[in-house]
C-alpha atoms as a PDB file:
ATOM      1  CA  UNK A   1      44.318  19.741  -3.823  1.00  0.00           C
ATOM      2  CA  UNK A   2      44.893  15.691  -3.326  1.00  0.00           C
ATOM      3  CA  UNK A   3      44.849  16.774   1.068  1.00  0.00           C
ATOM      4  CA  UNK A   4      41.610  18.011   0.610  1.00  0.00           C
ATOM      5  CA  UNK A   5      38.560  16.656   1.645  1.00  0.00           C
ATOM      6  CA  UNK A   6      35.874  17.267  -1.175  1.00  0.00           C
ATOM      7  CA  UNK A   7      36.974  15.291  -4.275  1.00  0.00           C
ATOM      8  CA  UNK A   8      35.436  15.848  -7.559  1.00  0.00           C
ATOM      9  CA  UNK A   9      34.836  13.889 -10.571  1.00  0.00           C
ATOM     10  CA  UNK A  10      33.723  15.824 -13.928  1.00  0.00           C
ATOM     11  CA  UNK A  11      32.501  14.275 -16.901  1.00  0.00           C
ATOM     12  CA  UNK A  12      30.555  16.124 -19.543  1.00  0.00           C
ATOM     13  CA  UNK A  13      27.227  17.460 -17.592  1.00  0.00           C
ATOM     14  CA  UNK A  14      27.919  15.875 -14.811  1.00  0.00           C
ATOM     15  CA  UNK A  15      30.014  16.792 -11.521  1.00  0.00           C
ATOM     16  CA  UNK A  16      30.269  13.877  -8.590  1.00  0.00           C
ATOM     17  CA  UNK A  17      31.079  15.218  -5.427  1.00  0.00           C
ATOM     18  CA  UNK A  18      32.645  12.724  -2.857  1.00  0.00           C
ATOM     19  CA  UNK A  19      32.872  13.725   1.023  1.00  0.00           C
ATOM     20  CA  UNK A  20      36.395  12.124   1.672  1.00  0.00           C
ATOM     21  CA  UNK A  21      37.135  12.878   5.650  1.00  0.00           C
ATOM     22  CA  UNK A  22      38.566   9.937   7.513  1.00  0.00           C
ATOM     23  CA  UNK A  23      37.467   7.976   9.309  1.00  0.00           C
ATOM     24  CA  UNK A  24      33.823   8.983   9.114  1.00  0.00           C
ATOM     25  CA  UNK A  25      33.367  11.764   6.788  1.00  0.00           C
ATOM     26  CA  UNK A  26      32.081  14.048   9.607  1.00  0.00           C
ATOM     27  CA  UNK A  27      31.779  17.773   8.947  1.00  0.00           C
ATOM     28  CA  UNK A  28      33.275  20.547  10.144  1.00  0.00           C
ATOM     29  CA  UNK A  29      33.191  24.237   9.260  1.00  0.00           C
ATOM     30  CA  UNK A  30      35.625  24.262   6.962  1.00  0.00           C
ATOM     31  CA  UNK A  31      34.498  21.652   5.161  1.00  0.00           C
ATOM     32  CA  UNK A  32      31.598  22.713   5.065  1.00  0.00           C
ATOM     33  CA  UNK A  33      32.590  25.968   3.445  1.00  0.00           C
ATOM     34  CA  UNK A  34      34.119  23.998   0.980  1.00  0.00           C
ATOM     35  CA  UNK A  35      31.300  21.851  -0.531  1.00  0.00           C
ATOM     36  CA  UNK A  36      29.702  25.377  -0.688  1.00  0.00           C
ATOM     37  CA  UNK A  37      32.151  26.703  -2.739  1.00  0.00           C
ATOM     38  CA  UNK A  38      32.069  23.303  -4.978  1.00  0.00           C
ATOM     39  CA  UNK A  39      28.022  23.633  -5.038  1.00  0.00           C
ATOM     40  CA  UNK A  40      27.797  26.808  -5.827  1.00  0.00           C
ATOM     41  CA  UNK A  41      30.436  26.532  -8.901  1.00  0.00           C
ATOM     42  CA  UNK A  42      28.652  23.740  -9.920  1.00  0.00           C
ATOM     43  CA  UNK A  43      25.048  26.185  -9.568  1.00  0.00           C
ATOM     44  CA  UNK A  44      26.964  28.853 -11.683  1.00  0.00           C
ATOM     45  CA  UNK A  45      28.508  26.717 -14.270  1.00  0.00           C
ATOM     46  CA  UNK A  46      25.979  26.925 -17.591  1.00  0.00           C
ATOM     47  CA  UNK A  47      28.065  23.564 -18.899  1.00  0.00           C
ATOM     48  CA  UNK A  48      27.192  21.587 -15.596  1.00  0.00           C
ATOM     49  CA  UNK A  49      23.669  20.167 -15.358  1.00  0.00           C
ATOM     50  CA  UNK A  50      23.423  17.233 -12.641  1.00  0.00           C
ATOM     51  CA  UNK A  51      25.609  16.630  -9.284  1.00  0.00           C
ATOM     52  CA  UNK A  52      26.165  13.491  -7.242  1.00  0.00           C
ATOM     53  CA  UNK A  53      26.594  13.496  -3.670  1.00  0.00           C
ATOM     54  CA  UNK A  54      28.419  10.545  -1.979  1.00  0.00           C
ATOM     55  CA  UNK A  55      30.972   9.533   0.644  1.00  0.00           C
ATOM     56  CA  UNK A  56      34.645   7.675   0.352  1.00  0.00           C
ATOM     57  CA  UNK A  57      34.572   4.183   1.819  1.00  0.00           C
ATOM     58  CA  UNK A  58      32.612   1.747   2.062  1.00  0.00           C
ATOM     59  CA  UNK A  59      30.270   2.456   5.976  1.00  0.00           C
ATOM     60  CA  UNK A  60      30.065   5.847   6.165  1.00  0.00           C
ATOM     61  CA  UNK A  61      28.276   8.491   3.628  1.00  0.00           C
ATOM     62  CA  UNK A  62      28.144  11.493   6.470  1.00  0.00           C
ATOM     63  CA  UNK A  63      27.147  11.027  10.133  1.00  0.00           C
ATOM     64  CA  UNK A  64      26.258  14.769   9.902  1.00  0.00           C
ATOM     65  CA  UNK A  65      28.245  17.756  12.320  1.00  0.00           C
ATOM     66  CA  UNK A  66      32.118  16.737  13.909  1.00  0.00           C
ATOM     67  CA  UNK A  67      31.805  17.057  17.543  1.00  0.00           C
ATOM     68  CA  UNK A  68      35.287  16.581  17.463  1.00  0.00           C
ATOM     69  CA  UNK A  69      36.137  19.578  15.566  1.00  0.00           C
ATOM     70  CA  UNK A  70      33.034  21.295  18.135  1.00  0.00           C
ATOM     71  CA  UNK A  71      34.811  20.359  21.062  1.00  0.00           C
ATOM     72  CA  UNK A  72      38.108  21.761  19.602  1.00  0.00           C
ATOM     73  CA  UNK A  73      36.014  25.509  18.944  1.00  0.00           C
ATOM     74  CA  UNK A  74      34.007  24.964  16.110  1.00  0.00           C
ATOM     75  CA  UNK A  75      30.981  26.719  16.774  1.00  0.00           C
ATOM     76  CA  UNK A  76      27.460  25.194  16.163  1.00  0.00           C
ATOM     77  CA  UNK A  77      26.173  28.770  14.620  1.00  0.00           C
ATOM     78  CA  UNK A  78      29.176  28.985  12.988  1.00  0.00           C
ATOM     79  CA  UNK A  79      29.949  30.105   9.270  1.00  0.00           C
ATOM     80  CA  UNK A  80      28.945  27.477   7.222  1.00  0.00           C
ATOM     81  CA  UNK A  81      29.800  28.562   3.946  1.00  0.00           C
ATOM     82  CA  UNK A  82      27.542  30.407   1.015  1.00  0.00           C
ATOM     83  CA  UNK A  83      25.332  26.949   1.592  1.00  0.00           C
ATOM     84  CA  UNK A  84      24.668  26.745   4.548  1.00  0.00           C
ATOM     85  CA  UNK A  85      25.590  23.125   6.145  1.00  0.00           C
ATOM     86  CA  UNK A  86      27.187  21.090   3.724  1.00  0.00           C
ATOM     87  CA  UNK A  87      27.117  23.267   1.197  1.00  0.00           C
ATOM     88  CA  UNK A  88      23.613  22.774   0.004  1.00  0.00           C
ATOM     89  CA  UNK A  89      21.084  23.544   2.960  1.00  0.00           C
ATOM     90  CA  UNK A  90      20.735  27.029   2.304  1.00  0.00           C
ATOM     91  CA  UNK A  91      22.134  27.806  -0.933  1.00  0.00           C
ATOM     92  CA  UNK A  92      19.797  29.851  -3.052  1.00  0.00           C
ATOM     93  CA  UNK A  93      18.492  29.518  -6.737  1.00  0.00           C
ATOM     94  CA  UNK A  94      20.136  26.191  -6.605  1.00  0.00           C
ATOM     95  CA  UNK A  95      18.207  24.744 -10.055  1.00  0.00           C
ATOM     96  CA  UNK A  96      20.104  22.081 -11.060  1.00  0.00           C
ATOM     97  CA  UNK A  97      18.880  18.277  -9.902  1.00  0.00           C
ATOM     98  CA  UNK A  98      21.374  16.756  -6.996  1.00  0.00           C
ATOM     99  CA  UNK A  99      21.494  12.897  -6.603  1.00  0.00           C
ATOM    100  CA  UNK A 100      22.731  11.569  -3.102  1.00  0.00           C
ATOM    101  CA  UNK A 101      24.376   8.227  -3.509  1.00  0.00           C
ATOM    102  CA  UNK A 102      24.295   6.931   0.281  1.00  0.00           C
ATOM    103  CA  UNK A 103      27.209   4.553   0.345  1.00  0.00           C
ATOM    104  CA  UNK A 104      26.889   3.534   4.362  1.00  0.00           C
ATOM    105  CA  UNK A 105      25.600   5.253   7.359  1.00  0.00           C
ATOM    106  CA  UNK A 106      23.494   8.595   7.369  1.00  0.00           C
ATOM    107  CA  UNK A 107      22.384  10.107  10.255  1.00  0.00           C
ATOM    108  CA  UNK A 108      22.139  13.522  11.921  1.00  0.00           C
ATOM    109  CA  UNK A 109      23.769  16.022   9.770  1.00  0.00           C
ATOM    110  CA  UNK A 110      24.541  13.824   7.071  1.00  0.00           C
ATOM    111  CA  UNK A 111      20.429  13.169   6.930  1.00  0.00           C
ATOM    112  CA  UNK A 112      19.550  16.739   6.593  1.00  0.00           C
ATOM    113  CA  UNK A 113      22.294  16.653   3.874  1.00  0.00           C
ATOM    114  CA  UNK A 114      20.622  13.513   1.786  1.00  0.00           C
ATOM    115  CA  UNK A 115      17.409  14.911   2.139  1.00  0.00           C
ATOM    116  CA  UNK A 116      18.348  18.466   0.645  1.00  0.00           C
ATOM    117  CA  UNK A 117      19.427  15.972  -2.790  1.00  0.00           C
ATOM    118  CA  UNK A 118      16.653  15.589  -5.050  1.00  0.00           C
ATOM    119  CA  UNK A 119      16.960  12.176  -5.294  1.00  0.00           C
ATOM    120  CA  UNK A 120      18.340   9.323  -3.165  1.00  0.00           C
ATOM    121  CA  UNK A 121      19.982   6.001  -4.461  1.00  0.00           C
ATOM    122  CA  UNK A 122      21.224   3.966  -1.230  1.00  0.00           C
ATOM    123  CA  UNK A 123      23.431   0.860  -0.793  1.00  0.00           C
ATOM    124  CA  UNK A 124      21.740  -2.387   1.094  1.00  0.00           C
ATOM    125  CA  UNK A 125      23.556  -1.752   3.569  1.00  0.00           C
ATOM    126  CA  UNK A 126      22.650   1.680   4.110  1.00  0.00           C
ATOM    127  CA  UNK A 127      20.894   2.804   7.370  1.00  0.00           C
ATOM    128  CA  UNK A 128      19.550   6.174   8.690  1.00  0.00           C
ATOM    129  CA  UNK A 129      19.057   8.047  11.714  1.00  0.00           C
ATOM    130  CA  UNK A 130      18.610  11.266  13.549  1.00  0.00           C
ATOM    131  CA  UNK A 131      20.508  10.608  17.271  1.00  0.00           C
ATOM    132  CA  UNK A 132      20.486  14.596  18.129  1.00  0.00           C
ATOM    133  CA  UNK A 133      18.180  13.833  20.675  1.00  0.00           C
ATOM    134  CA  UNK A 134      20.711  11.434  22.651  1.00  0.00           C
ATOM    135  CA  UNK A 135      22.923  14.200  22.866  1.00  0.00           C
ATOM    136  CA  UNK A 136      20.475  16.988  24.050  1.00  0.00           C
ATOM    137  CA  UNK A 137      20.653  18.925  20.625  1.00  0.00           C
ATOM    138  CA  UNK A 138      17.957  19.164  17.996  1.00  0.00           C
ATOM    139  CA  UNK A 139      17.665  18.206  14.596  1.00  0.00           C
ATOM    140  CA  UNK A 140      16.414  21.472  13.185  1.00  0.00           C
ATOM    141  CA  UNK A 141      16.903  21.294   9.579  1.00  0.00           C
ATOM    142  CA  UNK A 142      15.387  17.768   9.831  1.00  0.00           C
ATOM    143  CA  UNK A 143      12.248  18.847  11.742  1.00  0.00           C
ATOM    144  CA  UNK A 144      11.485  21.264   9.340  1.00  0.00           C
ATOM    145  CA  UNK A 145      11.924  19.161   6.266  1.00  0.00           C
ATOM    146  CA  UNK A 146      11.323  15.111   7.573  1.00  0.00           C
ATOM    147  CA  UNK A 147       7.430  15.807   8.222  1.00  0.00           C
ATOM    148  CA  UNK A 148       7.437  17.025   4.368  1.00  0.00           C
ATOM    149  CA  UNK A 149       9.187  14.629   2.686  1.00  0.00           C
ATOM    150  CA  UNK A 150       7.934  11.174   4.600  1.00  0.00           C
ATOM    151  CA  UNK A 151       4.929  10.339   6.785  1.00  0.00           C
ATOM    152  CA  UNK A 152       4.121  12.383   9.764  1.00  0.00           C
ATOM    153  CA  UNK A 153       4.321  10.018  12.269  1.00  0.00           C
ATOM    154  CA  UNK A 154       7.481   8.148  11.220  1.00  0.00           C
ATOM    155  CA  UNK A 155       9.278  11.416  10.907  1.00  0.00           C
ATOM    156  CA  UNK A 156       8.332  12.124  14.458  1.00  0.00           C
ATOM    157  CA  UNK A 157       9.209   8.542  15.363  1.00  0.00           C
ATOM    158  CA  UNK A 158      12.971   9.339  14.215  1.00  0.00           C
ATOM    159  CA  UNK A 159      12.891  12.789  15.763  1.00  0.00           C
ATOM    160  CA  UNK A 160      12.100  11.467  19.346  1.00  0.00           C
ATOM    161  CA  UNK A 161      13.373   8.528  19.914  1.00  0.00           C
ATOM    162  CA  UNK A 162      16.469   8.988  17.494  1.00  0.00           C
ATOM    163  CA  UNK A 163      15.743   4.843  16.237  1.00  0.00           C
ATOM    164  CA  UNK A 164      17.905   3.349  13.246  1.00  0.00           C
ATOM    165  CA  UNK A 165      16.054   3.146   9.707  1.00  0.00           C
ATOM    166  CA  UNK A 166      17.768   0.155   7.865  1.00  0.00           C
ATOM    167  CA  UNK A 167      17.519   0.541   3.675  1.00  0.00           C
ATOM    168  CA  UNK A 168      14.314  -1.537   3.386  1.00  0.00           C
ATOM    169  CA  UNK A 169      11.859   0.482   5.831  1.00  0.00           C
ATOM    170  CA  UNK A 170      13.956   3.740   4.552  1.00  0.00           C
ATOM    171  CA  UNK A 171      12.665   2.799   1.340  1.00  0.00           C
ATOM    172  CA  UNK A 172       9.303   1.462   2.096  1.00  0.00           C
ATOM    173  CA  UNK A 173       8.606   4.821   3.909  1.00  0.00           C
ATOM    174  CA  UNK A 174       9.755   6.815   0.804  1.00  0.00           C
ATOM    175  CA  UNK A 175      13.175   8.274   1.901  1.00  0.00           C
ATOM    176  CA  UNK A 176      15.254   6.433  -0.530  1.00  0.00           C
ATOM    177  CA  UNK A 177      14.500   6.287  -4.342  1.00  0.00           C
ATOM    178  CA  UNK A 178      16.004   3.046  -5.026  1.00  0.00           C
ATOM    179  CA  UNK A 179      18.373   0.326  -3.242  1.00  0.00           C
ATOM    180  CA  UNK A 180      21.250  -1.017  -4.973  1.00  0.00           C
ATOM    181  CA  UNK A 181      23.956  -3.345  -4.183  1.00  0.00           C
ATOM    182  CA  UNK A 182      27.293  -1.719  -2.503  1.00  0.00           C
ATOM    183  CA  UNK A 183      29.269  -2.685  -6.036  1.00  0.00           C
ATOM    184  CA  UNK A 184      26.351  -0.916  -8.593  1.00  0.00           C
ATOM    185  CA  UNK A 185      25.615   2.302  -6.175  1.00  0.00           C
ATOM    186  CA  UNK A 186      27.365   4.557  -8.065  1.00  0.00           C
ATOM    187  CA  UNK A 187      27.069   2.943 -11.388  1.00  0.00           C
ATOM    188  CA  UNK A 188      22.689   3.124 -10.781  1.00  0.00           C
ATOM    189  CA  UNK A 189      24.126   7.154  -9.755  1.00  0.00           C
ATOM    190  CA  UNK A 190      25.927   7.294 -12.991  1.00  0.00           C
ATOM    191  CA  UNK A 191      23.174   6.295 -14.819  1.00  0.00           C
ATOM    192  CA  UNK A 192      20.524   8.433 -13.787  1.00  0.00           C
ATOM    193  CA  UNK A 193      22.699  11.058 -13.625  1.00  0.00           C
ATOM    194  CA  UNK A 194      23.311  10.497 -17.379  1.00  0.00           C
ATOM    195  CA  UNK A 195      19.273  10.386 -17.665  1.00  0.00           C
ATOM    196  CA  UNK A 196      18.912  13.471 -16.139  1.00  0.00           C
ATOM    197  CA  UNK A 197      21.689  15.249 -18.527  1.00  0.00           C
ATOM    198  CA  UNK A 198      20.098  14.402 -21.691  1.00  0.00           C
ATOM    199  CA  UNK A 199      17.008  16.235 -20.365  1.00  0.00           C
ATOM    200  CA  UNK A 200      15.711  19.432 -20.978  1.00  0.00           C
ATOM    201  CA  UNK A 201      17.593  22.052 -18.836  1.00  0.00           C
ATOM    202  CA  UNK A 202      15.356  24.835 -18.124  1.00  0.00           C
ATOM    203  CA  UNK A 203      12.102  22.405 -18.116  1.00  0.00           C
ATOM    204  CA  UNK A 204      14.271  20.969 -14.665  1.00  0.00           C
ATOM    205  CA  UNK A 205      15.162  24.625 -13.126  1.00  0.00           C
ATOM    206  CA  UNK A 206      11.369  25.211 -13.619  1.00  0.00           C
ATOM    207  CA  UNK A 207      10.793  22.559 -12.082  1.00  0.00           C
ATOM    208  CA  UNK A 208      12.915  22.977  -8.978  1.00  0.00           C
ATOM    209  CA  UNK A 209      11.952  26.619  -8.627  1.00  0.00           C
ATOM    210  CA  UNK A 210       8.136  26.147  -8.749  1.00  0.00           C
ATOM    211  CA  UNK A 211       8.408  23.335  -6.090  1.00  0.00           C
ATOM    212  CA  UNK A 212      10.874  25.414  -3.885  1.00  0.00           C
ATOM    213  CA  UNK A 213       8.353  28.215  -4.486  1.00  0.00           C
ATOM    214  CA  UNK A 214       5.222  26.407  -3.616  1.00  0.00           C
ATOM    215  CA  UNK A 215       6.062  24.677  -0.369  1.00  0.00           C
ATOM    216  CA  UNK A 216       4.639  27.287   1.565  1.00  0.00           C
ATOM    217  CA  UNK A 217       1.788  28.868  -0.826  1.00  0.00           C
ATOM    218  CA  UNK A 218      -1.388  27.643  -1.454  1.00  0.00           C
ATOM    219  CA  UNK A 219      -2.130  26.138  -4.317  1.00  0.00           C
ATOM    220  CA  UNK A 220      -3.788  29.038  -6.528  1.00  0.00           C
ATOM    221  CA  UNK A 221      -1.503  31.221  -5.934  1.00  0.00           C
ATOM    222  CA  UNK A 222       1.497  28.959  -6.573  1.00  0.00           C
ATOM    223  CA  UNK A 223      -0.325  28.212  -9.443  1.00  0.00           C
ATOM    224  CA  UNK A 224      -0.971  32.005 -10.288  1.00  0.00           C
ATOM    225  CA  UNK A 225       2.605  33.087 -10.176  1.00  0.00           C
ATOM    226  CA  UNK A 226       3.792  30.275 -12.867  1.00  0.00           C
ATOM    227  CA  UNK A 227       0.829  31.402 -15.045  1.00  0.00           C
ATOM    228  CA  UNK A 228       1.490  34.697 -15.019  1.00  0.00           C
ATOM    229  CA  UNK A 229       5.344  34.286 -15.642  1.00  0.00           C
ATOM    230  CA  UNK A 230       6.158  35.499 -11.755  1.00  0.00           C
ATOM    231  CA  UNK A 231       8.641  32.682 -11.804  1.00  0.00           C
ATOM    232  CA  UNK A 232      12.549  33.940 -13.200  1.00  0.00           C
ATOM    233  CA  UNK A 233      12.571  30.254 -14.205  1.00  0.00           C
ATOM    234  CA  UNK A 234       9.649  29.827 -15.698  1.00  0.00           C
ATOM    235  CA  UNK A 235       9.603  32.973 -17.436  1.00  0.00           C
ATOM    236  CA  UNK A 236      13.065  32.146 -18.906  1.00  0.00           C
ATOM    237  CA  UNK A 237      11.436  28.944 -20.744  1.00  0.00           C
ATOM    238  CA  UNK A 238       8.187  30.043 -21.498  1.00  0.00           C
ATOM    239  CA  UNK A 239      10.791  32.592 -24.257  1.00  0.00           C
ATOM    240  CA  UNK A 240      13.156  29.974 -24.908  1.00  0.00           C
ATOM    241  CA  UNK A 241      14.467  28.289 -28.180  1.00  0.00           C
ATOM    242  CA  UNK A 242      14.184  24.865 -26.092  1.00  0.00           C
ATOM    243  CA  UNK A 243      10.247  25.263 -26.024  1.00  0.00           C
ATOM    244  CA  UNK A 244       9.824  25.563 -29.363  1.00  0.00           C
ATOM    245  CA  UNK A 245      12.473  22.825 -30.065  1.00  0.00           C
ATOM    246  CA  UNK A 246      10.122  20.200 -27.767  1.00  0.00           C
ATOM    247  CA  UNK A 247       7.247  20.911 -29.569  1.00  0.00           C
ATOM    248  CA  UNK A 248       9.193  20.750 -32.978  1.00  0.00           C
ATOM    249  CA  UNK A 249      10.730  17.799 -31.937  1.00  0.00           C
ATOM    250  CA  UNK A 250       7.262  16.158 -30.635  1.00  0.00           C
ATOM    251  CA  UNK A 251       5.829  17.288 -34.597  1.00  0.00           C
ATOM    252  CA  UNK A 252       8.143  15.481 -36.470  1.00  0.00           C
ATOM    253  CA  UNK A 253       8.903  12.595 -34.261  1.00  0.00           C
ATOM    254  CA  UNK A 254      12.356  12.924 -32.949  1.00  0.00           C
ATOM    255  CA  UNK A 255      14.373  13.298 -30.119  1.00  0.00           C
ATOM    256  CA  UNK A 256      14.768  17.009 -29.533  1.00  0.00           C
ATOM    257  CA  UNK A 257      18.082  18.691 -28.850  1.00  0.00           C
ATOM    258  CA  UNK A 258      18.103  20.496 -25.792  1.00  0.00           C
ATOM    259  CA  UNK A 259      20.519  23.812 -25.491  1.00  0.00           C
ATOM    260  CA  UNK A 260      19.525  25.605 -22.517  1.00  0.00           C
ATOM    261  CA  UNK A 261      18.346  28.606 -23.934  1.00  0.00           C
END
């Protein structure tokens, strides 16, 4: 549908996903149900094997929930959709990389969002924030995953005082992946994404399962389960033909064909 507000873009492997809702691609329940719908095709769909995130427009990616569409009865605790906010928060056995190509501003919602991508390419002028606490609300996706993915005491920084992050000290800090200029963004998106499909398919759902796994097991036991084939992932490549095929292809020299099975 042209009217609505999740455009996508597919090309081979590869599905871009672009938040298009004027003027600040805010999100609202509905929408949010949406880019569950369009994450959890792209989950289900054996041809797909990488997604990009990004926003329409040049300043905004996603400032995160529409208190707009709140103040008109959307309900925080809501239905969100088979993902949870934004259609990838919550959604389960998701084992495909995601790569969030921040185009502008990101803060609140639209943080938690970026940060539930694998990987994050940003524009120089990019900035980032969590404001919740300037509006007597909590970041709770955020303050379970910010201490985890950055350092301790910067996450907290953002948390409680709700201060801007411009590209350079998102990057330095280990938020962003890479900083590109406004014009290359989504070409540097493109291109990894394009990487990332000529890898080997079930090596990267192991991958993402056994981290996803692990975040809250110690280490033996994480360990443990992906020895002993615990893992649905791991168990799935540990019998497949693309195994063999990397070891075949690592004999004789050659690039090795990847099917994903």
């Amino acid at each position: 549908m042209t009217d609505s507000p999740i455009k996508t873009r597919r090309e081979g492997g590869i599905l871009e996903v672009t938040l298009d809702r004027p003027k600040a691609n805010a999100i609202d329940l509905k929408t949010s149900r949406q880019m569950g719908d369009v994450f959890g095709a792209f989950r289900d769909d054996p041809e797909l094997r990488v997604a990009i995130l990004t926003g329409s427009g040049g300043k905004f990616f996603c400032p995160g929930w529409d208190l707009k569409a709140a103040a008109d009865g959307d309900e925080v605790d809501g239905d969100y959709g088979i993902g949870g906010f934004g259609g990838l928060q919550e959604l389960p056995n998701l084992n495909k990389p995601v790569i969030a190509a921040i185009n502008g501003i990101c803060c609140g919602g639209g943080l938690e969002l970026a940060i539930s991508c694998d990987m994050i390419l940003a524009a120089d002028h990019a900035s980032f924030a969590l404001p919740e606490i300037r509006s007597g609300t909590v970041a709770d996706a955020a303050s379970i995953k910010l201490p985890k993915r950055i350092p301790y005491h910067i996450a907290m920084d953002m948390l409680l005082t709700g201060r801007w992050l411009d590209v350079e000290e998102a990057h330095r800090w280990g938020l962003v992946n890479r900083i590109c200029s406004a014009e290359t963004l989504m070409d540097n998106a493109w291109d990894l994404a394009r990487l990332l499909e000529s890898g080997p398919p079930l090596v990267f759902a192991a991958i993402k399962e056994v981290v996803r796994e692990a975040e809250n097991m110690k280490f033996q036991d994480a360990l443990d389960r992906i020895t002993s084939r615990q893992l649905e992932t791991v168990d799935r490549l540990y019998g497949s033909e693309d195994l063999m095929e990397g070891f075949k292809a690592f004999a004789e020299k050659r690039e090795p064909v990847w099917k994903g099975k």
